[in-house]
Protein backbone atom coordinates (compact mmCIF):
# COMPACT_ATOMS: atom_id res chain seq x y z
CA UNK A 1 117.93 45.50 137.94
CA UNK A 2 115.42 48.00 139.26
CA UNK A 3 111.67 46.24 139.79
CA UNK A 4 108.78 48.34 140.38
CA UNK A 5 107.74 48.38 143.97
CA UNK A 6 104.65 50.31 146.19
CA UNK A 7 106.35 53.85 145.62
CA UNK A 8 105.97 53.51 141.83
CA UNK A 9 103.75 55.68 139.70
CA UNK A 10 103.18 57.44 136.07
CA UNK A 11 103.74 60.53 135.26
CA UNK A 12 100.84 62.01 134.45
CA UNK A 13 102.54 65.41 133.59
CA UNK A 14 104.19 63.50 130.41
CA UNK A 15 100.87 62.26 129.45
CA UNK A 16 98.94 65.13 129.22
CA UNK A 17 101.51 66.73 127.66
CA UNK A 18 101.52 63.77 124.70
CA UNK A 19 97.37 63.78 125.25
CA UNK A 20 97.86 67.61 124.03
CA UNK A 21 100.34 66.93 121.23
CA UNK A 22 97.62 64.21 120.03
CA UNK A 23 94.70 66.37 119.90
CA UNK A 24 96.69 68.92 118.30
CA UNK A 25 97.63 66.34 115.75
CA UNK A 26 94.10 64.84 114.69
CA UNK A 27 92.32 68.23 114.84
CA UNK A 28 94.98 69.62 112.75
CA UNK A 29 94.50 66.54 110.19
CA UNK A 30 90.58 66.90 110.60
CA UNK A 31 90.73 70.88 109.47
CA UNK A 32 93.18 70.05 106.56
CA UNK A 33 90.89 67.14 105.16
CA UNK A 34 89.25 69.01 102.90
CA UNK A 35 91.75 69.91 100.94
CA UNK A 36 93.30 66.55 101.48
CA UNK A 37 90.75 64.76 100.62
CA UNK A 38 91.13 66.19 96.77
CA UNK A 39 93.63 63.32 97.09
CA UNK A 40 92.36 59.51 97.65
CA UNK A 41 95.57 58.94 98.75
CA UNK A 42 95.45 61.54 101.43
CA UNK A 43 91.37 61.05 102.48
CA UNK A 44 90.62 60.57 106.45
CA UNK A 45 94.15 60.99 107.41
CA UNK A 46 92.71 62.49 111.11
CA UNK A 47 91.32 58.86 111.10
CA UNK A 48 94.29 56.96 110.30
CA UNK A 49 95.90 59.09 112.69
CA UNK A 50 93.72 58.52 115.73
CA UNK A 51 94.60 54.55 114.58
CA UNK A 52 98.21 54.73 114.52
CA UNK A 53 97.76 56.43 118.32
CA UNK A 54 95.93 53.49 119.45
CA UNK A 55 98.52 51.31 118.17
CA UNK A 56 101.42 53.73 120.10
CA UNK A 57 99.37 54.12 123.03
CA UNK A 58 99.42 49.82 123.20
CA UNK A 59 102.78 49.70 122.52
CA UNK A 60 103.38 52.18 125.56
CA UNK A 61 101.46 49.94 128.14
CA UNK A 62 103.48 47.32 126.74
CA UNK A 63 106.70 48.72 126.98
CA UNK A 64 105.81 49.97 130.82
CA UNK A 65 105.12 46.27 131.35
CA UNK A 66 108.67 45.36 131.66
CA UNK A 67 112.10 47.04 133.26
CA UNK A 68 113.60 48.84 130.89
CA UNK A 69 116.80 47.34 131.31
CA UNK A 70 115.59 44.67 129.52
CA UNK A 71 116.59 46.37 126.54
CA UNK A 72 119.97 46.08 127.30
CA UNK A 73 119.61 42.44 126.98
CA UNK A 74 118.17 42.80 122.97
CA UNK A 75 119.80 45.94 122.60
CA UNK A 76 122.41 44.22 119.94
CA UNK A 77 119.63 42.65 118.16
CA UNK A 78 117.44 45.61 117.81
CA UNK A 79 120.11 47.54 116.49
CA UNK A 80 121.22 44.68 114.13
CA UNK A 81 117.65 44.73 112.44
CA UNK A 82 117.92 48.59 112.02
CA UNK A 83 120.56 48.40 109.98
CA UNK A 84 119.59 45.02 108.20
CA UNK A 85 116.61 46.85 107.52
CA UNK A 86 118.59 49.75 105.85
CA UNK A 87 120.85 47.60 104.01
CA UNK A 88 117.74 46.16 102.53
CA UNK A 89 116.41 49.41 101.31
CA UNK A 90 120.00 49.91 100.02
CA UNK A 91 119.84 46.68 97.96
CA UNK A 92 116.31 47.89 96.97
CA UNK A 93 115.02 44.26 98.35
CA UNK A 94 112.94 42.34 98.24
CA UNK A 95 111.34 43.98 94.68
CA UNK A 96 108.06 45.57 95.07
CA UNK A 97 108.68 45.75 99.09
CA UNK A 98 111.50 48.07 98.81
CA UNK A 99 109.85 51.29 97.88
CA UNK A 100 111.16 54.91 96.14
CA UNK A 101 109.14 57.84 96.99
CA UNK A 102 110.29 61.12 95.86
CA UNK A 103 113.60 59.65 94.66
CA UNK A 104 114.40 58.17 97.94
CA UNK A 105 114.83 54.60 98.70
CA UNK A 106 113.64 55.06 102.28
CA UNK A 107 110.07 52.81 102.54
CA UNK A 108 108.64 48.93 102.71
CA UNK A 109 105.37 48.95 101.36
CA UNK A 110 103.41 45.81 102.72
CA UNK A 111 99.85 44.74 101.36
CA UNK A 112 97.00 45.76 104.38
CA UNK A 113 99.79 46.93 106.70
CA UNK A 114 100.66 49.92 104.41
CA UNK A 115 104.45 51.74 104.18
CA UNK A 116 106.90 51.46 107.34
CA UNK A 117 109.67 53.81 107.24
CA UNK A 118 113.01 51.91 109.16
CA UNK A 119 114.60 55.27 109.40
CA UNK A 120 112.23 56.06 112.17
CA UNK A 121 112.64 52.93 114.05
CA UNK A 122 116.75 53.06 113.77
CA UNK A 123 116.40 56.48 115.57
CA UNK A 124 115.34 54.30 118.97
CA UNK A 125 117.19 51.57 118.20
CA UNK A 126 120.02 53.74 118.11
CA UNK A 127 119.82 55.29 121.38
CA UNK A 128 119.41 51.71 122.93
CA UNK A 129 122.46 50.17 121.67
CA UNK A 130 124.24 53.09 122.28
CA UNK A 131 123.22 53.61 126.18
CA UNK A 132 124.61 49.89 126.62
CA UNK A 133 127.75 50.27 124.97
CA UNK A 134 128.47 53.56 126.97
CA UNK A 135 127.73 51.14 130.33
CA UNK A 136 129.58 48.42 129.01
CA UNK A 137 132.43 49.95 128.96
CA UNK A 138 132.38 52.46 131.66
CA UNK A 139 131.51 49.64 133.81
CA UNK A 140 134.80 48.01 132.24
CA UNK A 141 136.77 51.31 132.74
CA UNK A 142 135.72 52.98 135.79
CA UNK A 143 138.27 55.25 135.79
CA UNK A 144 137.92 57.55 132.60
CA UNK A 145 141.53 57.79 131.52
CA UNK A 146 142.25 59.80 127.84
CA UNK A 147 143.01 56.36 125.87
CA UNK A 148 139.64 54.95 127.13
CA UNK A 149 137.52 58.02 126.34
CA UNK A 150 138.91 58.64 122.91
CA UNK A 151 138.21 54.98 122.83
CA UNK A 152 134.16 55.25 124.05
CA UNK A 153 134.01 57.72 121.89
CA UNK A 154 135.45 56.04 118.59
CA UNK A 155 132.93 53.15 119.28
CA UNK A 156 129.79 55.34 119.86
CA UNK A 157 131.23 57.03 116.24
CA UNK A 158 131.12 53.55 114.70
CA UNK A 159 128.07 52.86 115.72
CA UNK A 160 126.22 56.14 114.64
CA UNK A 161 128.34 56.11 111.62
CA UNK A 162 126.60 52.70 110.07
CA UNK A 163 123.17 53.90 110.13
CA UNK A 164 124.03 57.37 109.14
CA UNK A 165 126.31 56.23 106.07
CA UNK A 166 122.93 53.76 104.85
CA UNK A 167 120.75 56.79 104.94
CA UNK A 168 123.08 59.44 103.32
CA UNK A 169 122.45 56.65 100.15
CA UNK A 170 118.63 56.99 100.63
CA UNK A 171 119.18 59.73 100.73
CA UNK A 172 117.59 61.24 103.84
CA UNK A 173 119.36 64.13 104.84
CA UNK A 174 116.80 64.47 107.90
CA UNK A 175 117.33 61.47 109.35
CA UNK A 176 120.86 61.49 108.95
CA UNK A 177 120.64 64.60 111.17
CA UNK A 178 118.76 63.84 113.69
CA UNK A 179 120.88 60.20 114.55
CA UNK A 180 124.03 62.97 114.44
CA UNK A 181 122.15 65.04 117.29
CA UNK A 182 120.86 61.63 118.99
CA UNK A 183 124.97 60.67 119.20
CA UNK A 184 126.25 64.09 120.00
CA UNK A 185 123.31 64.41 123.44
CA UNK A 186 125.19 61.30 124.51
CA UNK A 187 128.68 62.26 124.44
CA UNK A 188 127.96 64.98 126.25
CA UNK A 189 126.41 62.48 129.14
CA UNK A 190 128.85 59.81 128.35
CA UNK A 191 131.75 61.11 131.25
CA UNK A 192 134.03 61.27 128.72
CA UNK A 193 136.32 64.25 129.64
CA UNK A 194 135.20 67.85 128.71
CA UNK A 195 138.50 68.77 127.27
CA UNK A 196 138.25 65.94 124.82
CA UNK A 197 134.68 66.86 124.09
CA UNK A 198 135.50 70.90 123.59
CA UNK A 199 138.19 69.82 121.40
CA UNK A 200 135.65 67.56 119.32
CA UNK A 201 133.46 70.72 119.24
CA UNK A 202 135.97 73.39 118.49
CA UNK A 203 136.79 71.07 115.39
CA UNK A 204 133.43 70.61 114.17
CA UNK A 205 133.21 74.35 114.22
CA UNK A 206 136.64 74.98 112.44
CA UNK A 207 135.75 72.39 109.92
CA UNK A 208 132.12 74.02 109.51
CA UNK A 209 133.33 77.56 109.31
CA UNK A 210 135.89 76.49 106.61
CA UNK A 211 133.30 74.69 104.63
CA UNK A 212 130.98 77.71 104.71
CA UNK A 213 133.89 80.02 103.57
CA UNK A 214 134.79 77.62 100.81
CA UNK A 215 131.72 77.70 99.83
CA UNK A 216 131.04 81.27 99.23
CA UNK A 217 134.19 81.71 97.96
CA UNK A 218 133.96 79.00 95.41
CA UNK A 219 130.15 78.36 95.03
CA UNK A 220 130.42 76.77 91.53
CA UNK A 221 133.26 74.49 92.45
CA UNK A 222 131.62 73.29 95.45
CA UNK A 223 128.30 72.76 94.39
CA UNK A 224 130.27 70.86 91.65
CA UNK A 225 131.76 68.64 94.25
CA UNK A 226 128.84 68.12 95.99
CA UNK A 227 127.04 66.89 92.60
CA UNK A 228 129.76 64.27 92.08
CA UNK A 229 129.59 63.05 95.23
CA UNK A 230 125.66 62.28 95.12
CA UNK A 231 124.80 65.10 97.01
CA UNK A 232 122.86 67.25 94.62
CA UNK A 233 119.30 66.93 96.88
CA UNK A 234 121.72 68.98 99.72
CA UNK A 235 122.53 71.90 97.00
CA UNK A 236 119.13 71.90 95.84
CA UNK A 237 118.07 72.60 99.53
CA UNK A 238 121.10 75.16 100.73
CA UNK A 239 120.45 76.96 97.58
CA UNK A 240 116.57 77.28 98.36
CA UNK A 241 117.51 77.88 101.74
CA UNK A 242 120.12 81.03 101.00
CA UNK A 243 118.41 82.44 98.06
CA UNK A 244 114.90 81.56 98.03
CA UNK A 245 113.80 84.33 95.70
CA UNK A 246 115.90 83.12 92.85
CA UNK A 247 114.84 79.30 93.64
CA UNK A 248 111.07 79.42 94.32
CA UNK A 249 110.03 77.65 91.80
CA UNK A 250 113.05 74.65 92.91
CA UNK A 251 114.40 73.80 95.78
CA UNK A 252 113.05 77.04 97.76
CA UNK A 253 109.25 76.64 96.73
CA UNK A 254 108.22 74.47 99.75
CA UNK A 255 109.49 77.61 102.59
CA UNK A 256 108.64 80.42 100.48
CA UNK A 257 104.57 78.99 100.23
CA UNK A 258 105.46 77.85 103.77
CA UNK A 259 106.45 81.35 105.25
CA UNK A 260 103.28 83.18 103.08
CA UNK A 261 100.81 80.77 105.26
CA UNK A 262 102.69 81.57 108.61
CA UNK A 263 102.54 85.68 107.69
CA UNK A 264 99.14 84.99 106.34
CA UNK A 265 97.50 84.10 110.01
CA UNK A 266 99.11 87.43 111.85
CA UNK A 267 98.51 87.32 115.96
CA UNK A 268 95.23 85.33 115.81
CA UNK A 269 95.03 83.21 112.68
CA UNK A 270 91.90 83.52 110.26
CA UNK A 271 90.04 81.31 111.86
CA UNK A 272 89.14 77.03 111.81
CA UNK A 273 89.63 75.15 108.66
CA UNK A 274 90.59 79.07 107.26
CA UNK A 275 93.23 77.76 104.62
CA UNK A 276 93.62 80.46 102.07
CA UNK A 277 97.80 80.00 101.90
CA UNK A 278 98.29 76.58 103.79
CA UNK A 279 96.41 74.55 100.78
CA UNK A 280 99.16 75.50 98.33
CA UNK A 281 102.60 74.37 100.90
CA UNK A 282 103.46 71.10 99.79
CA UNK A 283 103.53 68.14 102.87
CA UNK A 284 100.86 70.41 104.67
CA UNK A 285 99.82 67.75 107.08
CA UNK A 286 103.60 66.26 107.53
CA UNK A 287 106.64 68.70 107.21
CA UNK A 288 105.24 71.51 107.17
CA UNK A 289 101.80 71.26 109.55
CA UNK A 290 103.11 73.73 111.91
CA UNK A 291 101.90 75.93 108.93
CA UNK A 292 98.78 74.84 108.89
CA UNK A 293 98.49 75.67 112.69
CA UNK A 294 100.21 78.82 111.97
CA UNK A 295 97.45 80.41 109.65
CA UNK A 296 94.27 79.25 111.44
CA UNK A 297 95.64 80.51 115.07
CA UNK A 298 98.09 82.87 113.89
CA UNK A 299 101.28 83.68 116.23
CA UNK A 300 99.24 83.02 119.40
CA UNK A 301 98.16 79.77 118.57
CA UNK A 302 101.89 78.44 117.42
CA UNK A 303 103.21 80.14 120.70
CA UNK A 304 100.97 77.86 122.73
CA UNK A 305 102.31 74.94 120.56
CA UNK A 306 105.55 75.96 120.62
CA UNK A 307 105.33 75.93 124.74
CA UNK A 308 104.03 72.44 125.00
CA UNK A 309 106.93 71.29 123.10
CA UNK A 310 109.33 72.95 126.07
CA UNK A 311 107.30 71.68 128.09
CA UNK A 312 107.97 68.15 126.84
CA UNK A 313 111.80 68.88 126.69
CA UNK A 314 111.42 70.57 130.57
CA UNK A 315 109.77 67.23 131.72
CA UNK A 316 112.12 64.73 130.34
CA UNK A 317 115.39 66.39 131.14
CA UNK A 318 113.30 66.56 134.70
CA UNK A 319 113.24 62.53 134.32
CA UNK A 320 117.20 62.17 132.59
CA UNK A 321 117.66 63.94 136.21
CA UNK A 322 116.28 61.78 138.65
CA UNK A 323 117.92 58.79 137.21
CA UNK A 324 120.44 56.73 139.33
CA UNK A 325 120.98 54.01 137.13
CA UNK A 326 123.37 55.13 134.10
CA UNK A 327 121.18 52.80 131.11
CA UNK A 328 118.03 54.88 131.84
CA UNK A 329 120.03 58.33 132.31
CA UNK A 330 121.65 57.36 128.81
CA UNK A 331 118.29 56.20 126.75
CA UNK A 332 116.31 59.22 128.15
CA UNK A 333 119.46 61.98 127.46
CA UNK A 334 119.36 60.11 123.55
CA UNK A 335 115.37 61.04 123.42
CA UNK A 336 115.46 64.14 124.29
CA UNK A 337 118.84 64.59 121.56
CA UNK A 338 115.75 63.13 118.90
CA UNK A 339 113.07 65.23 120.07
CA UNK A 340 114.80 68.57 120.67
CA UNK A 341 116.55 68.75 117.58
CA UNK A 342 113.48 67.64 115.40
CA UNK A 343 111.35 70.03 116.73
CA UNK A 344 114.14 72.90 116.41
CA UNK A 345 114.96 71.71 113.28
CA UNK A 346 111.11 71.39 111.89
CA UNK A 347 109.90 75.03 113.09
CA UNK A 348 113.19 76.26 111.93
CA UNK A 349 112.63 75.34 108.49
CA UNK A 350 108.64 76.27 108.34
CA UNK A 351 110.10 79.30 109.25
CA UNK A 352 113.09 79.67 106.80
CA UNK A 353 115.68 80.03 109.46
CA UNK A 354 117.27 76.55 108.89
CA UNK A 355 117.54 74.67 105.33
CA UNK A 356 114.38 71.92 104.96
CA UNK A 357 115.66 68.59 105.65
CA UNK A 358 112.07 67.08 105.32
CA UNK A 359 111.69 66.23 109.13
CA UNK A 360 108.25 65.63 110.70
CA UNK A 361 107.22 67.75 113.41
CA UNK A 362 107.08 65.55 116.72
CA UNK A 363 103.52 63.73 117.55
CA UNK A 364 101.75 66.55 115.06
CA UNK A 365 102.65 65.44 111.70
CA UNK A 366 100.61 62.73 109.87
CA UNK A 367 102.94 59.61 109.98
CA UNK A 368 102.67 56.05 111.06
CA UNK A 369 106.22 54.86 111.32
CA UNK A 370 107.47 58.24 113.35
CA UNK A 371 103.99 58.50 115.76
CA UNK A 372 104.66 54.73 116.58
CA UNK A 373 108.63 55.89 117.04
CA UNK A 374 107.57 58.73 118.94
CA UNK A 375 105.11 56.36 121.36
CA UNK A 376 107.80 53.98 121.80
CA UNK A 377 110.27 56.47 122.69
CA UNK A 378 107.73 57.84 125.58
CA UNK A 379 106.69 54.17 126.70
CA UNK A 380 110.54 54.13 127.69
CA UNK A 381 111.23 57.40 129.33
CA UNK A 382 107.42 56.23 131.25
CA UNK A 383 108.57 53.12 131.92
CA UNK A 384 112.35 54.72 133.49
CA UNK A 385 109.82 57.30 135.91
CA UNK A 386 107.90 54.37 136.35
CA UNK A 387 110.91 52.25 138.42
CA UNK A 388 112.47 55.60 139.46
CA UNK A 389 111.45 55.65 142.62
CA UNK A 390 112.92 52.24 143.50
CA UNK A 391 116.41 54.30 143.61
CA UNK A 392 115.60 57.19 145.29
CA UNK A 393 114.24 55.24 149.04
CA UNK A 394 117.65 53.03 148.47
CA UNK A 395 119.70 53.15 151.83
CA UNK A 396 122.64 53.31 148.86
């Protein structure tokens, strides 16, 4: 277990960078409220934001308090209350806690407290349990035979697959996503062979091409099958996505009012608080923000946001480097899976390139449950640079 000792320090290049994201995030909110504020559901949101950093910025000097591998010790209960969590919202229980928004069964609405969202907190929870089942049993099989990798890998499916089969009944196609790009970062870390993995890959890609062709081939008959099989919010969303002119006023209407705010704010933007497009993209100040910072700093402005965002990816992948001990190599690789793919997959959508899956955009979008995610997933990777230097003066 690694302790911190004299050589121990923060890293203050990860900080800024979240200090950044932050400011980003409330000014953002600020400039949006009012048009927000039309809403009493949606007044001072900068403010509750600014709150909900407090509370992640605690639960980060909290975190850094301990070794991280304690987590390996409550890894199986943290991952047991994600999914009894999930199973609750499947059950819709307990009645008037379990709460639908937008036809998805994905919230628990407590009195002062406000709504959590457990999908956020499985996407940690995840990557914990997962890191110490990969040790476990590499520590159990040092040498990586086929039978034992096929076998590490047909655990780390099972236990990816629970959480992702709960939220597929939500349904939240987002989240199912991004615990699909959390599993597949840590395969590719896990040692299991590279032939084995390449295979894996070469099969997603068959099955994926074959799906596609079906698809055009047969449009009617698949989106048929994909209505029968409770998948209709995925049509409604690869329709909007492929055709959005004959689908703006359905499943298309959130990118197409999205992309006429980005165009809107050409090289420069219009200009603070300048929301002449922005006001009229639904989720403005969650899903689709980047919009918002789109049309009052124009291309410019989203570039510079855009490059703190690599910079975040460049600094942990910096940290997943410098780790010695395999836990904190696995948890870090499984954050960067969940931020690199959300942030792809966010931008991507604002900007009609990839279908919307309703993610948040990474420390910027209004959002209690994923800001408090987001802080807890730093407070780790902080906590790993924190001890790091224990390993690297090691005689070993």
């Amino acid at each position: 277990m690694s302790e911190k000792n004299s050589n121990a320090k923060l890293d203050y290049s990860l900080l800024l960078i979240i200090i950044l994201l932050a400011i980003i995030s409330v000014f953002t909110l600020y400039t949006l409220d009012p048009y927000l504020s039309q809403n009493s559901l949606y007044q001072n949101m900068y403010l509750k934001q600014v709150v909900w950093y407090i509370a992640g910025s605690m639960a980060v000097a909290v975190i850094m308090m301990f070794d991280y591998d304690r987590f390996r010790q409550v890894s199986w209960l943290l991952y047991g209350i994600g999914v009894l969590s999930l199973l609750m919202l499947y059950f819709h229980f307990p009645p008037g806690i379990a709460k639908e928004v937008k036809g998805a069964w994905g919230w628990f609405e407590f009195p002062v407290l406000g709504t959590i969202q457990p999908a956020e907190f499985m996407k940690v929870f995840l990557i914990i349990f997962m890191a110490h089942v990969m040790v476990a049993h590499n520590e159990k099989n040092p040498e990586h035979t086929v039978s034992m990798d096929l076998w590490l890998l047909c655990k780390m499916g099972i236990i990816a697959s629970i959480p992702i089969v709960l939220l597929i009944e939500q349904p939240d196609l987002g989240g199912v996503l991004v615990l699909i790009a959390i599993t597949a970062f840590m395969v590719l870390v896990s040692g299991i062979k590279w032939r084995i993995i390449l295979t894996l890959f070469s099969t997603f890609i068959i099955g994926l091409s074959t799906f596609i062709y079906l698809y055009f081939t047969y449009t009617d008959k698949m989106n048929q099958l994909l209505y029968d099989n409770g998948l209709d919010h995925v049509v409604q969303r690869f329709q909007g996505w492929l055709f959005p002119e004959e689908y703006s006023s359905e499943g298309a209407y959130q990118t197409s009012q999205a992309m006429l705010a980005i165009g809107s704010g050409q090289f420069f933007g219009k200009g603070i608080g300048q929301f002449e497009k922005t006001q009229y993209v639904p989720e403005n100040h969650t899903d689709y923000i980047f919009t918002s910072i789109s049309e009052q700093f124009g291309f410019f402005g989203s570039s510079v946001v855009i490059l703190i965002f690599f910079l975040l990816i460049y600094r942990l992948v910096n940290v997943a480097l410098k780790c010695k001990e395999p836990f904190a190599s696995y948890m870090v690789t499984g954050i960067i899976g969940m931020f690199t793919y959300q942030v792809f997959q966010n931008i991507g959508m604002s900007l009609q390139l990839l279908p919307v899956t309703g993610l948040p955009l990474p420390f910027i979008s209004y959002g209690g449950s994923s800001t408090l995610t987001y802080m807890i997933a730093i407070g780790i990777v902080l906590s790993v640079f924190y001890r790091i230097k224990t390993y690297m003066f090691d005689e070993s």
